[in-house]
PDB file of N, CA and C in Angstrom:
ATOM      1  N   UNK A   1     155.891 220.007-133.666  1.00  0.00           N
ATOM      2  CA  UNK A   1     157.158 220.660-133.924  1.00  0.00           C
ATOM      3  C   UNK A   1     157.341 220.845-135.422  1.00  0.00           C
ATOM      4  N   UNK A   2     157.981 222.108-135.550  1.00  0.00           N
ATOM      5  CA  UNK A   2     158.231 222.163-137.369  1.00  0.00           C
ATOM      6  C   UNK A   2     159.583 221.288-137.552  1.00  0.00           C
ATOM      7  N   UNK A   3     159.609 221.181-138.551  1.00  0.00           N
ATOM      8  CA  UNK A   3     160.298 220.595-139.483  1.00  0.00           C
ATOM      9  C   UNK A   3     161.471 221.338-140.362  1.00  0.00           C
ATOM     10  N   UNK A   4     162.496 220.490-141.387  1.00  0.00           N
ATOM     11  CA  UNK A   4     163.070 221.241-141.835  1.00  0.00           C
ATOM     12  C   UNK A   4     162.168 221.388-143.448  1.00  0.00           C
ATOM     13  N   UNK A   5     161.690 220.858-143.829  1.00  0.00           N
ATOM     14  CA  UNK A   5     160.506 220.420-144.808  1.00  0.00           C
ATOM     15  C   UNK A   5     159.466 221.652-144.705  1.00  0.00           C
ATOM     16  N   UNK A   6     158.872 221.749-143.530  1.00  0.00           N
ATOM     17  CA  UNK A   6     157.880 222.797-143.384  1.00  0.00           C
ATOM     18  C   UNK A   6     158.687 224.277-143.446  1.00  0.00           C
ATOM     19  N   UNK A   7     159.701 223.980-143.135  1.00  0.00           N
ATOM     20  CA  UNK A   7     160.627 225.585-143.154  1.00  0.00           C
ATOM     21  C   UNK A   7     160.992 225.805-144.504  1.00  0.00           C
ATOM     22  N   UNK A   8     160.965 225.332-145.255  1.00  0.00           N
ATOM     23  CA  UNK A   8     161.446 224.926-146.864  1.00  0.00           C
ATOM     24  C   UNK A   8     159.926 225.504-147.586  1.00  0.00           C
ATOM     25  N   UNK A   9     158.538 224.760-146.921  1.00  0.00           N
ATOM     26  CA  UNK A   9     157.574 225.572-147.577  1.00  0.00           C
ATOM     27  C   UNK A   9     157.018 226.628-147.004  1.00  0.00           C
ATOM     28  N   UNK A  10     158.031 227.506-146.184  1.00  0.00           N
ATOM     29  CA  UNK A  10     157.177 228.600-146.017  1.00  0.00           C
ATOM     30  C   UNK A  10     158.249 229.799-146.778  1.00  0.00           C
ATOM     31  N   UNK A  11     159.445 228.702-147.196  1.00  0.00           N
ATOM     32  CA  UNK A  11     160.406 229.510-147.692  1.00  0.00           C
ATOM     33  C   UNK A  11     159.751 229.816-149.118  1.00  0.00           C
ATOM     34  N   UNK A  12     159.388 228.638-149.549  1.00  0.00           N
ATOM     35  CA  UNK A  12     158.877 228.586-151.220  1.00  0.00           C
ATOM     36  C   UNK A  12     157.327 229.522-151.157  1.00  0.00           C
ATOM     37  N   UNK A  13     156.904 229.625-150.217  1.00  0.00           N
ATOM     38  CA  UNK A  13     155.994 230.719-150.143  1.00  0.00           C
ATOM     39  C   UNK A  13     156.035 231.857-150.086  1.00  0.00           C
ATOM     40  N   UNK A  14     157.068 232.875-149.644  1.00  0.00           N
ATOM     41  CA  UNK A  14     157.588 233.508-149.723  1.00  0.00           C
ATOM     42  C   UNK A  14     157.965 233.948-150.748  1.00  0.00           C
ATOM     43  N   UNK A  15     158.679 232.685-151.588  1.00  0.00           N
ATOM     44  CA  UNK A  15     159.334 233.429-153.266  1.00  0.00           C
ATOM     45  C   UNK A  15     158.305 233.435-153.507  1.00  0.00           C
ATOM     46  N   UNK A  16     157.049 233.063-153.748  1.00  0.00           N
ATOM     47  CA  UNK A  16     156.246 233.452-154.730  1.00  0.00           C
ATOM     48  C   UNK A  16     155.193 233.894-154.654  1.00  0.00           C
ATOM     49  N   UNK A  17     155.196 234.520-153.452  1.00  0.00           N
ATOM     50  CA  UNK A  17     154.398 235.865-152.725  1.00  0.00           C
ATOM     51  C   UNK A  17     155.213 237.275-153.342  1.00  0.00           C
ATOM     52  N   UNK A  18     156.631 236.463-153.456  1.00  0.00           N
ATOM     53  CA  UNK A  18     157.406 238.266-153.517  1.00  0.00           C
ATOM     54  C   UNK A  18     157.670 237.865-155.307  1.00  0.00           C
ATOM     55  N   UNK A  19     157.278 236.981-155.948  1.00  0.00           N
ATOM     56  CA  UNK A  19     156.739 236.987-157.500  1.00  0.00           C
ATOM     57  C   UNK A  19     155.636 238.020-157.834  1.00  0.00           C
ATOM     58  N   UNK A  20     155.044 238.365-157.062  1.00  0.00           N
ATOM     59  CA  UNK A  20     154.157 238.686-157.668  1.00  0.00           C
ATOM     60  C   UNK A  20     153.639 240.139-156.887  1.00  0.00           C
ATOM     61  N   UNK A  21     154.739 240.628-156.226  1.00  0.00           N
ATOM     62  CA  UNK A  21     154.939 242.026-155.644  1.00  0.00           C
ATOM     63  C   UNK A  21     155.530 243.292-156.315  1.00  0.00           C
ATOM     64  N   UNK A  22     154.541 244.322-156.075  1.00  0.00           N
ATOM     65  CA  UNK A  22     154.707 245.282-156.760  1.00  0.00           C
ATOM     66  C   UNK A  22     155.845 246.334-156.240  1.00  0.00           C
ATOM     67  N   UNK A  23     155.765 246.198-155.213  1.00  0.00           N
ATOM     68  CA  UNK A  23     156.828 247.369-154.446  1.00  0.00           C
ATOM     69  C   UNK A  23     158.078 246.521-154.301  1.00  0.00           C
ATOM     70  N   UNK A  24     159.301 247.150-154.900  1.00  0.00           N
ATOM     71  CA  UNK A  24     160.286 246.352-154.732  1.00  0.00           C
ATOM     72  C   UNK A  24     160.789 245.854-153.046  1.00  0.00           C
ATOM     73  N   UNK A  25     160.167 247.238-152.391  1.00  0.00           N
ATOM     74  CA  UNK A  25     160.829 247.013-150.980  1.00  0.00           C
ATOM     75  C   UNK A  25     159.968 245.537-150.051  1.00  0.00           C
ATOM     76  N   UNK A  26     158.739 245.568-150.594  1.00  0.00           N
ATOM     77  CA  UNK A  26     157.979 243.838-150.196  1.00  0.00           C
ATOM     78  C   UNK A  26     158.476 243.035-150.606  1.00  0.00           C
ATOM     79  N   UNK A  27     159.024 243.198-152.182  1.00  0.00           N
ATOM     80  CA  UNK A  27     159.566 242.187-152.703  1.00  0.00           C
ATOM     81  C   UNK A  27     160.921 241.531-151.906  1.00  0.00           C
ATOM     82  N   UNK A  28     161.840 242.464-151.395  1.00  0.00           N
ATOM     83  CA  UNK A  28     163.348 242.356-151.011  1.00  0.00           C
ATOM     84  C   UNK A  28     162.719 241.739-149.398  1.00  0.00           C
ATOM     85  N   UNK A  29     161.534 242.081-148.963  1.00  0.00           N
ATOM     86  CA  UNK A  29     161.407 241.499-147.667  1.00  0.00           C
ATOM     87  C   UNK A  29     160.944 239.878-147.079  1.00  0.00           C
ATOM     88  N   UNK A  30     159.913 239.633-148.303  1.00  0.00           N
ATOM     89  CA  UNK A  30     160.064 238.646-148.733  1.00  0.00           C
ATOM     90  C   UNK A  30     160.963 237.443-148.764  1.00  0.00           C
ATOM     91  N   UNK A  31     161.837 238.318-149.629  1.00  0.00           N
ATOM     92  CA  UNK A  31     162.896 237.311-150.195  1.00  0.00           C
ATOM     93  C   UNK A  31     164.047 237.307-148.474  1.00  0.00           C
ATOM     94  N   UNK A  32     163.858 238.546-148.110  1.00  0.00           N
ATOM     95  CA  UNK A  32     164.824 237.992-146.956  1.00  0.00           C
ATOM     96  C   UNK A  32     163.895 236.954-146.044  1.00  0.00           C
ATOM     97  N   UNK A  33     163.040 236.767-145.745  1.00  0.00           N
ATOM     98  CA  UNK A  33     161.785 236.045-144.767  1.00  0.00           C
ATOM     99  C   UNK A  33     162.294 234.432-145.923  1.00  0.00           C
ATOM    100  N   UNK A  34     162.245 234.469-146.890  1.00  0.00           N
ATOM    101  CA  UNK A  34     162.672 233.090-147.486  1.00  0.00           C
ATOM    102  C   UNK A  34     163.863 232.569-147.055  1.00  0.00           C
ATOM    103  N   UNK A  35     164.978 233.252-147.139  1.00  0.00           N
ATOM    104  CA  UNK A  35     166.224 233.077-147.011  1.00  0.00           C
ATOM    105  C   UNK A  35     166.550 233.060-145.592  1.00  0.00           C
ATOM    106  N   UNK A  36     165.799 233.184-144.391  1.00  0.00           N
ATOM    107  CA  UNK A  36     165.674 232.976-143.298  1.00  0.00           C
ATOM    108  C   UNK A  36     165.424 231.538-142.749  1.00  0.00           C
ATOM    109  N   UNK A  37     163.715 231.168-143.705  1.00  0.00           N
ATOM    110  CA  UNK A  37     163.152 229.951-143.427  1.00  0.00           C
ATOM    111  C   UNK A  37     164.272 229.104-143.912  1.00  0.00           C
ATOM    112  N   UNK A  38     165.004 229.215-145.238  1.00  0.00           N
ATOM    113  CA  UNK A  38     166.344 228.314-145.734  1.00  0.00           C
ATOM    114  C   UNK A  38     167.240 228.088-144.609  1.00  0.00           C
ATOM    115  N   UNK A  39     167.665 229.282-144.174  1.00  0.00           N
ATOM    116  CA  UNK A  39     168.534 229.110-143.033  1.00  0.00           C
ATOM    117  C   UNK A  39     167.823 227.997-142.087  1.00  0.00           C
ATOM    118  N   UNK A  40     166.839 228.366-141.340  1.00  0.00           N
ATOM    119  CA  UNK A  40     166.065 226.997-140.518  1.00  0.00           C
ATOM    120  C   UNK A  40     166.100 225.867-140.648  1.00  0.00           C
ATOM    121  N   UNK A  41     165.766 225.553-141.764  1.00  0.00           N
ATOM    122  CA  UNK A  41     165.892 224.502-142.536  1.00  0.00           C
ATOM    123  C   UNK A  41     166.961 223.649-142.672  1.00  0.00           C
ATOM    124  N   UNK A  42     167.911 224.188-142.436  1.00  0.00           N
ATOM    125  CA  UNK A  42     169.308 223.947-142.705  1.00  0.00           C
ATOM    126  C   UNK A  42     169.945 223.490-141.841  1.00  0.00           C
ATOM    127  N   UNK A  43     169.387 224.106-140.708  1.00  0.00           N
ATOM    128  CA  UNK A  43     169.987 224.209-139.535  1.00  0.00           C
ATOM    129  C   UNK A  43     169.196 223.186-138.672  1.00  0.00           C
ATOM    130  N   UNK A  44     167.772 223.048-138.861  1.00  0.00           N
ATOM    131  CA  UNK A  44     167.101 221.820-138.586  1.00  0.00           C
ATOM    132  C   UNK A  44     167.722 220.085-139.254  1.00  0.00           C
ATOM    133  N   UNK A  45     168.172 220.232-140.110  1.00  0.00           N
ATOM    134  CA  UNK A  45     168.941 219.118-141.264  1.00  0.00           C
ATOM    135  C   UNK A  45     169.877 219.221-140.433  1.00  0.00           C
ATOM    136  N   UNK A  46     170.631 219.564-139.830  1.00  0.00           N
ATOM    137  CA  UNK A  46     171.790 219.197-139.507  1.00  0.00           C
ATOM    138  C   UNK A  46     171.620 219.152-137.621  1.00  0.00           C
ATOM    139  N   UNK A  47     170.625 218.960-136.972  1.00  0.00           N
ATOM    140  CA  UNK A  47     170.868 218.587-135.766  1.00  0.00           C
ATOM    141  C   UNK A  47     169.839 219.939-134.861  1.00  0.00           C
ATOM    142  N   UNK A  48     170.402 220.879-135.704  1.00  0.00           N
ATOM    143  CA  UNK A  48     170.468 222.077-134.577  1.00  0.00           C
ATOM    144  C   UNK A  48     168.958 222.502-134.182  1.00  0.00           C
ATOM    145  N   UNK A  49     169.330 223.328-133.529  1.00  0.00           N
ATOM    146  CA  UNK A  49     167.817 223.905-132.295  1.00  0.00           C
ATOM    147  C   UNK A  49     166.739 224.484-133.456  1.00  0.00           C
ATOM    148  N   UNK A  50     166.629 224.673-134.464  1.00  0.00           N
ATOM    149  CA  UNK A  50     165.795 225.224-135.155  1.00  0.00           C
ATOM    150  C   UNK A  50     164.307 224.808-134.780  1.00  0.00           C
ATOM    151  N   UNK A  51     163.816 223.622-134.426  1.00  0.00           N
ATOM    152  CA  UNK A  51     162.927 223.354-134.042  1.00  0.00           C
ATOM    153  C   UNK A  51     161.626 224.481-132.695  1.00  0.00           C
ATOM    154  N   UNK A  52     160.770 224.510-133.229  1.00  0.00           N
ATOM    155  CA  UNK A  52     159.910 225.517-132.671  1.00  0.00           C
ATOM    156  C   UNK A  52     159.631 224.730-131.589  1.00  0.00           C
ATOM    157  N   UNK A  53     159.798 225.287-129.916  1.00  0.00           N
ATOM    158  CA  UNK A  53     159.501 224.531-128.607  1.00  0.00           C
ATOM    159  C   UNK A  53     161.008 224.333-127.737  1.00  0.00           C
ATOM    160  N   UNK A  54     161.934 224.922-128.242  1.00  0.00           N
ATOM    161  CA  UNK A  54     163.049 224.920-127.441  1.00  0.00           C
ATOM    162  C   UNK A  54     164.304 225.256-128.080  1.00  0.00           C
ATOM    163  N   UNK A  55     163.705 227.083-127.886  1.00  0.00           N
ATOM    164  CA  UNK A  55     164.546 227.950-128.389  1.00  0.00           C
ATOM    165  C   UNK A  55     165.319 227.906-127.021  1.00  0.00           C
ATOM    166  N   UNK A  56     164.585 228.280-125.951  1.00  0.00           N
ATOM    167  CA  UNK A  56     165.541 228.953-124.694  1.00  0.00           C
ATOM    168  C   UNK A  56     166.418 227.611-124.306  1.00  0.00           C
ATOM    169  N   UNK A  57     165.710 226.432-124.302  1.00  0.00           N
ATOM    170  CA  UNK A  57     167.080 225.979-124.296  1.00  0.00           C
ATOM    171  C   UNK A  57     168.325 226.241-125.152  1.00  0.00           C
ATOM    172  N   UNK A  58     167.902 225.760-126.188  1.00  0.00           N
ATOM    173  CA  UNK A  58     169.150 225.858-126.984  1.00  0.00           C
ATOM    174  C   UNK A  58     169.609 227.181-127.037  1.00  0.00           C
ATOM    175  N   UNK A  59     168.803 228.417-127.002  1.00  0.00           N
ATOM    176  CA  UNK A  59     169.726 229.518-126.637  1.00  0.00           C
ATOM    177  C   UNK A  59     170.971 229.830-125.332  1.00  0.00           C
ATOM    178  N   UNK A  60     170.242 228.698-124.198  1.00  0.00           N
ATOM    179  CA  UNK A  60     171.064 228.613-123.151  1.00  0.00           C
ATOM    180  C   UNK A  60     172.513 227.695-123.574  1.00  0.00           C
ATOM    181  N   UNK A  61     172.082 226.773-124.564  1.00  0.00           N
ATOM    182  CA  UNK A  61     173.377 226.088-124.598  1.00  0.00           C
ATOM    183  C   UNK A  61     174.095 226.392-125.691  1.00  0.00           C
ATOM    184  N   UNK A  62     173.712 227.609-126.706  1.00  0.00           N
ATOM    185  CA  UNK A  62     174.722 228.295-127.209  1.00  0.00           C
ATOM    186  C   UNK A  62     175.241 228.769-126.966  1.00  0.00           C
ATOM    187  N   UNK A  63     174.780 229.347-125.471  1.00  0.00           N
ATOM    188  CA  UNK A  63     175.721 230.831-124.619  1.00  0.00           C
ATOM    189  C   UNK A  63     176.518 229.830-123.803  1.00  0.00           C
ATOM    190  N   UNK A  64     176.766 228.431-123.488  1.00  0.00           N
ATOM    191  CA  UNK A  64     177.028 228.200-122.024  1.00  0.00           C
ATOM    192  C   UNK A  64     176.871 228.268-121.168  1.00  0.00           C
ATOM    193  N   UNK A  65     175.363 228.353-121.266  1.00  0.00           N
ATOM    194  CA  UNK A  65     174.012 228.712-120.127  1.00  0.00           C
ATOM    195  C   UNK A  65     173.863 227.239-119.651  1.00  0.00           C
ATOM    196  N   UNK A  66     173.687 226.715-118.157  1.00  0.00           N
ATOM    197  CA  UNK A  66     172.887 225.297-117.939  1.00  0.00           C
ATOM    198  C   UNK A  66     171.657 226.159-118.657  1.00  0.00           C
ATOM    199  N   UNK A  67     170.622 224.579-118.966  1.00  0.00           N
ATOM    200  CA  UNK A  67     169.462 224.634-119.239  1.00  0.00           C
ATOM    201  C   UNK A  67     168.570 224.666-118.161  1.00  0.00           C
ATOM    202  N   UNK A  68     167.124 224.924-118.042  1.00  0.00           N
ATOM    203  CA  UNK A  68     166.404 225.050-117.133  1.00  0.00           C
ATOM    204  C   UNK A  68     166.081 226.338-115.956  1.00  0.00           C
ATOM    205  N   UNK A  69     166.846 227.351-116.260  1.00  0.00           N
ATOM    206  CA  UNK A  69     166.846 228.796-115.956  1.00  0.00           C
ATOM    207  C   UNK A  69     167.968 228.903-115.482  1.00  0.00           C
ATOM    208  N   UNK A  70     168.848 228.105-114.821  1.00  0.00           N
ATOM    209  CA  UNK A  70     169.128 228.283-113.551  1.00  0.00           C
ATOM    210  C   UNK A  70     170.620 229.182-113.685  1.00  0.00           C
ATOM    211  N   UNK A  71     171.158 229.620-112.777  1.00  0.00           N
ATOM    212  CA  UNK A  71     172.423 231.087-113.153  1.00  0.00           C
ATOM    213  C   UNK A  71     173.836 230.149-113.604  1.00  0.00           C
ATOM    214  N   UNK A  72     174.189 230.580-114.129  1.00  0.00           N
ATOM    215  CA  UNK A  72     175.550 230.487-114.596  1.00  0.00           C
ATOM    216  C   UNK A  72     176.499 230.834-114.929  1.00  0.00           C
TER     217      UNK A  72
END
């Protein structure tokens, strides 16, 4: 499972992939793909589903979905 640590270095990879980009529009994409992994990160630090392996749950229990498929 990732981490909020590992989401942090793919964030810092990112800035300095888009350091050293010539087209501003890679550059700005980049930087949003960083500011994404931050978000993760963040959101992993504090409890939440960020963790890779149980999105659909936690997507179910953001909506007020039971977990496990089942209708609701």
């Amino acid at each position: 499972m990732k981490n909020a640590a590992e989401y942090r270095r793919h964030a810092a990879d990112c800035r300095a992939l888009a350091a050293h980009m010539g087209i501003d529009e890679h550059r700005e994409q980049l930087l949003h793909m960083a500011a994404r992994w931050d978000e993760l990160a963040e959101t992993a630090d504090a409890g939440g589903c960020a963790q890779v392996g149980v999105p659909l749950e936690c997507a179910q229990q953001a909506l007020g979905k039971p977990a496990g498929g089942e209708a609701g």
